[in-house]
Protein backbone atom coordinates (compact mmCIF):
# COMPACT_ATOMS: atom_id res chain seq x y z
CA UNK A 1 97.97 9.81 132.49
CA UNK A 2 98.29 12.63 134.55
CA UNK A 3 101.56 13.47 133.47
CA UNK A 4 100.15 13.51 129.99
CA UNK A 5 97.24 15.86 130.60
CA UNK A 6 100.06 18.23 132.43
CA UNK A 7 102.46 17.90 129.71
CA UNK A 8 99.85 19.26 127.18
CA UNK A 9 98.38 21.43 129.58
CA UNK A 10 101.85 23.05 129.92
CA UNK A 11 102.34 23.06 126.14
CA UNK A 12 99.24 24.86 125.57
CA UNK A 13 100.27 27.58 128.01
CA UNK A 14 103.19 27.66 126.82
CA UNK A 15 101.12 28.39 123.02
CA UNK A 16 98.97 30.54 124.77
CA UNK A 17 101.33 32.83 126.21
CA UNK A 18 103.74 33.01 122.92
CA UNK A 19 100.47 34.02 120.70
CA UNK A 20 100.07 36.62 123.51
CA UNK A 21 103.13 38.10 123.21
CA UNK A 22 103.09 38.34 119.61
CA UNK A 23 99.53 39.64 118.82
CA UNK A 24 100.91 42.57 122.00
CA UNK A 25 103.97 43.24 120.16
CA UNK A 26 101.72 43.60 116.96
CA UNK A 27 99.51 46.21 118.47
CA UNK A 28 101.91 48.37 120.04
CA UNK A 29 101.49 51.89 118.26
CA UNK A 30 104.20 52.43 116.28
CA UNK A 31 105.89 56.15 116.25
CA UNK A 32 104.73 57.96 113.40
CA UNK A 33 107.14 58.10 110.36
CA UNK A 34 107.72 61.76 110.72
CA UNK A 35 107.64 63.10 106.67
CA UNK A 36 108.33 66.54 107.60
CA UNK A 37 111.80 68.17 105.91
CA UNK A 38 113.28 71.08 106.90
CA UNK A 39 113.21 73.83 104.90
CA UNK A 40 116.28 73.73 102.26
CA UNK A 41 115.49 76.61 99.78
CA UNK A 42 117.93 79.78 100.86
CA UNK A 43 117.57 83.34 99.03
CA UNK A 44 119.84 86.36 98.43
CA UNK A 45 117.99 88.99 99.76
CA UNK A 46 119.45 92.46 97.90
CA UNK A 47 117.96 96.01 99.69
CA UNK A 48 118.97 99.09 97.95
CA UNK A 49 117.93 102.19 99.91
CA UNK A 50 117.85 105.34 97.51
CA UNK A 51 117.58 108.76 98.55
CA UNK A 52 115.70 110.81 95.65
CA UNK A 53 115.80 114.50 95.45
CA UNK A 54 113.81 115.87 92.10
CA UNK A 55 113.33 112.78 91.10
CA UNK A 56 116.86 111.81 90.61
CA UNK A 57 119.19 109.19 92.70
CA UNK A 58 121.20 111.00 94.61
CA UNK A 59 122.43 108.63 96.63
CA UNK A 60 122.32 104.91 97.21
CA UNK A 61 123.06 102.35 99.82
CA UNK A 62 123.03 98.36 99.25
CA UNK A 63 122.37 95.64 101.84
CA UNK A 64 122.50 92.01 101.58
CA UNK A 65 121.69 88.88 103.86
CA UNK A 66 121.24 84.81 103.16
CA UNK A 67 117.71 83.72 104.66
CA UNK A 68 116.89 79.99 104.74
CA UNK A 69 112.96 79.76 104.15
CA UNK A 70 110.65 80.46 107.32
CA UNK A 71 113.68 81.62 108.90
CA UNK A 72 114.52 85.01 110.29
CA UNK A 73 117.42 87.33 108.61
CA UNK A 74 118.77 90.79 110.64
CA UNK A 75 121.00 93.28 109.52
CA UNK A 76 122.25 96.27 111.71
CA UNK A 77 124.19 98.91 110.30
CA UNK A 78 125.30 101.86 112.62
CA UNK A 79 126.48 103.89 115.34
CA UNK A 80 125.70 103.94 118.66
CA UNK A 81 125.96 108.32 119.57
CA UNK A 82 126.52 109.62 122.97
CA UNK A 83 123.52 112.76 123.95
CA UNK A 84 124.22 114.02 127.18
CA UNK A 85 121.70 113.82 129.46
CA UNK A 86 123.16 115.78 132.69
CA UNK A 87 125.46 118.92 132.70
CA UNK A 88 128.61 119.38 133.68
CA UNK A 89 127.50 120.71 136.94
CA UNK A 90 125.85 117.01 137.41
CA UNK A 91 128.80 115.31 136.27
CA UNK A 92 128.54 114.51 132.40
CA UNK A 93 125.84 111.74 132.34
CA UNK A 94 125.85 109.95 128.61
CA UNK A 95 122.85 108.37 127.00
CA UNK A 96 123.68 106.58 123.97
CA UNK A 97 121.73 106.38 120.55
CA UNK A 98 121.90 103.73 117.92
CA UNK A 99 121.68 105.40 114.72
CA UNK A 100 121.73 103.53 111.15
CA UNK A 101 120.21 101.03 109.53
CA UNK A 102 118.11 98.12 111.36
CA UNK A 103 116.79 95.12 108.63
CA UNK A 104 114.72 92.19 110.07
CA UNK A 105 113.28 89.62 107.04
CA UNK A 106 111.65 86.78 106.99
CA UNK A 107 111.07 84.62 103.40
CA UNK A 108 107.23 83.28 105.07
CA UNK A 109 106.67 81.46 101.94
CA UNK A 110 107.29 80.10 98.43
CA UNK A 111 105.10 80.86 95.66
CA UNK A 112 104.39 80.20 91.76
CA UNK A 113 105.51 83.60 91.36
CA UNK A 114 108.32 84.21 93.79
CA UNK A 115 108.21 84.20 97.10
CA UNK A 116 106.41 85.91 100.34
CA UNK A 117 108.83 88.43 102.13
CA UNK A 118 108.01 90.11 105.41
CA UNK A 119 110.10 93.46 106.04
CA UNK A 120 110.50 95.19 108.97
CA UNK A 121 113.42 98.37 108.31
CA UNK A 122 114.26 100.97 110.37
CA UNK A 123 116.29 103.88 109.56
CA UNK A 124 117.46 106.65 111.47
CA UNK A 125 120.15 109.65 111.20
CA UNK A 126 121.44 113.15 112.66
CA UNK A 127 119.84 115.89 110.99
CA UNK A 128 122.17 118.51 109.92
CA UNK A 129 121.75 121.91 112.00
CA UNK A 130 120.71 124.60 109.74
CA UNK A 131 121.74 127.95 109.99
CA UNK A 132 120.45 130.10 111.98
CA UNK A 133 118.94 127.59 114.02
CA UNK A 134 119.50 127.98 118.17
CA UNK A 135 119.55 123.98 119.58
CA UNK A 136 120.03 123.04 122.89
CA UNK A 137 122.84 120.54 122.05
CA UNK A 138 120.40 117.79 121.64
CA UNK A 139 120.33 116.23 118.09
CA UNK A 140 117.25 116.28 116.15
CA UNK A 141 117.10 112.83 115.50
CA UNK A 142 115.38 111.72 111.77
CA UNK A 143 113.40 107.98 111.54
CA UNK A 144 112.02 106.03 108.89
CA UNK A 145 109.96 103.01 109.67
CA UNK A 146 108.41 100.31 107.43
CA UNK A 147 106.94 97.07 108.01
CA UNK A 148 105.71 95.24 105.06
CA UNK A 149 104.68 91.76 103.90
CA UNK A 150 105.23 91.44 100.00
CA UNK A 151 105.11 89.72 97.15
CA UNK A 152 108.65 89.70 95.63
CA UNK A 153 109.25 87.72 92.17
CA UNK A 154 112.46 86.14 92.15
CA UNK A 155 115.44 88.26 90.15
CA UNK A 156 113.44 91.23 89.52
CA UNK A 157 114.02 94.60 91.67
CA UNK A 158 110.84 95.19 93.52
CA UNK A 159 109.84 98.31 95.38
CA UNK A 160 109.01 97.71 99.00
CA UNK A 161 108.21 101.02 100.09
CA UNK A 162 109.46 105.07 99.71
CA UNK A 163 108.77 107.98 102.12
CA UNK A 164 109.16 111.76 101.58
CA UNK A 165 111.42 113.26 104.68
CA UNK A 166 108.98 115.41 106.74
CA UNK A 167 110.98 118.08 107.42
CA UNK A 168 112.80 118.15 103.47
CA UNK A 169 112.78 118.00 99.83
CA UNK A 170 114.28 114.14 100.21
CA UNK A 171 112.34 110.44 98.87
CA UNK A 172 114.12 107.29 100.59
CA UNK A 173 113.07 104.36 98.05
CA UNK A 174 113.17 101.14 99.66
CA UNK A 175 113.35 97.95 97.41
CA UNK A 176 114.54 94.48 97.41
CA UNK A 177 115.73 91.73 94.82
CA UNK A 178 115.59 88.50 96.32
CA UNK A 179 117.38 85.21 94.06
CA UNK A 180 117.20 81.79 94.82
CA UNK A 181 120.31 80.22 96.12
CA UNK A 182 119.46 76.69 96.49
């Protein structure tokens, strides 16, 4: 009789401890089912820097670069100019410039009607000695800088920015066409 009262008090721990197991494996917090994708969508992003004189193009540079969404996009464009900084007494100590064309874009967002663009461009150039004029031998060095967040509807040319020179007659125009990719 004894036997009997172990052998179902053995059973029912054995019951016990299987309903245990289960209702812990039932609780256990499950990792949540991540439903965040990666952004897919890419753009052509088309910059076309004009420089304007009367109204008129008189020049114009292109620059391209494939940006994923929320990523970033950089383009550099240059050279990088020596301006001494010690004589030749001092031995010929070099400092050098980078001078050109600096893009950094970022497509922050889509939209119903295109897409938000952050801009960030920096330009910068030698200006031309004029005659007459008595330098030192250090260039006069000419910068543009704009940082912008737009609005940019997809396939149409959209003007970011333009500048008059400070010290000429020139505009630099600053726009941007930006086209899905995929």
């Amino acid at each position: 009789m004894i036997c009997n009262h172990l052998l179902r008090f053995a059973i029912c721990l054995v019951v016990i401890s299987a309903a245990t197991v289960a209702s812990a494996q039932e609780s256990k917090p499950q990792p949540p089912t991540s439903t965040f994708k990666p952004p897919t969508s890419t753009y052509k992003l088309d910059y076309v820097f004009s420089e304007m004189q009367d109204g008129k193009r008189i020049n114009a540079r292109s620059y391209s670069a494939l940006v994923r969404l929320s990523d970033k996009g950089s383009i550099r464009l240059g050279n990088r100019v020596p301006v001494m900084t010690a004589s030749a007494k001092e031995g010929n100590q070099f400092q050098y410039l980078d001078i050109g064309v600096s893009i950094d874009c970022r497509v922050e967002q889509e939209l119903e009607s295109g897409i938000a663009l952050f801009t960030n461009v920096e330009t910068s150039s030698l200006a031309p000695e004029q005659p007459g004029e008595n330098r030192t031998g250090a260039p006069v060095i000419r910068q543009i800088r704009y940082s912008v967040d737009n609005v940019v509807p997809l396939g149409k040319q959209t003007l970011l920015g333009s500048a008059d020179e400070v010290d000429g007659t020139r505009r630099l125009q600053i726009e941007v066409t930006a086209t899905k990719v995929r």
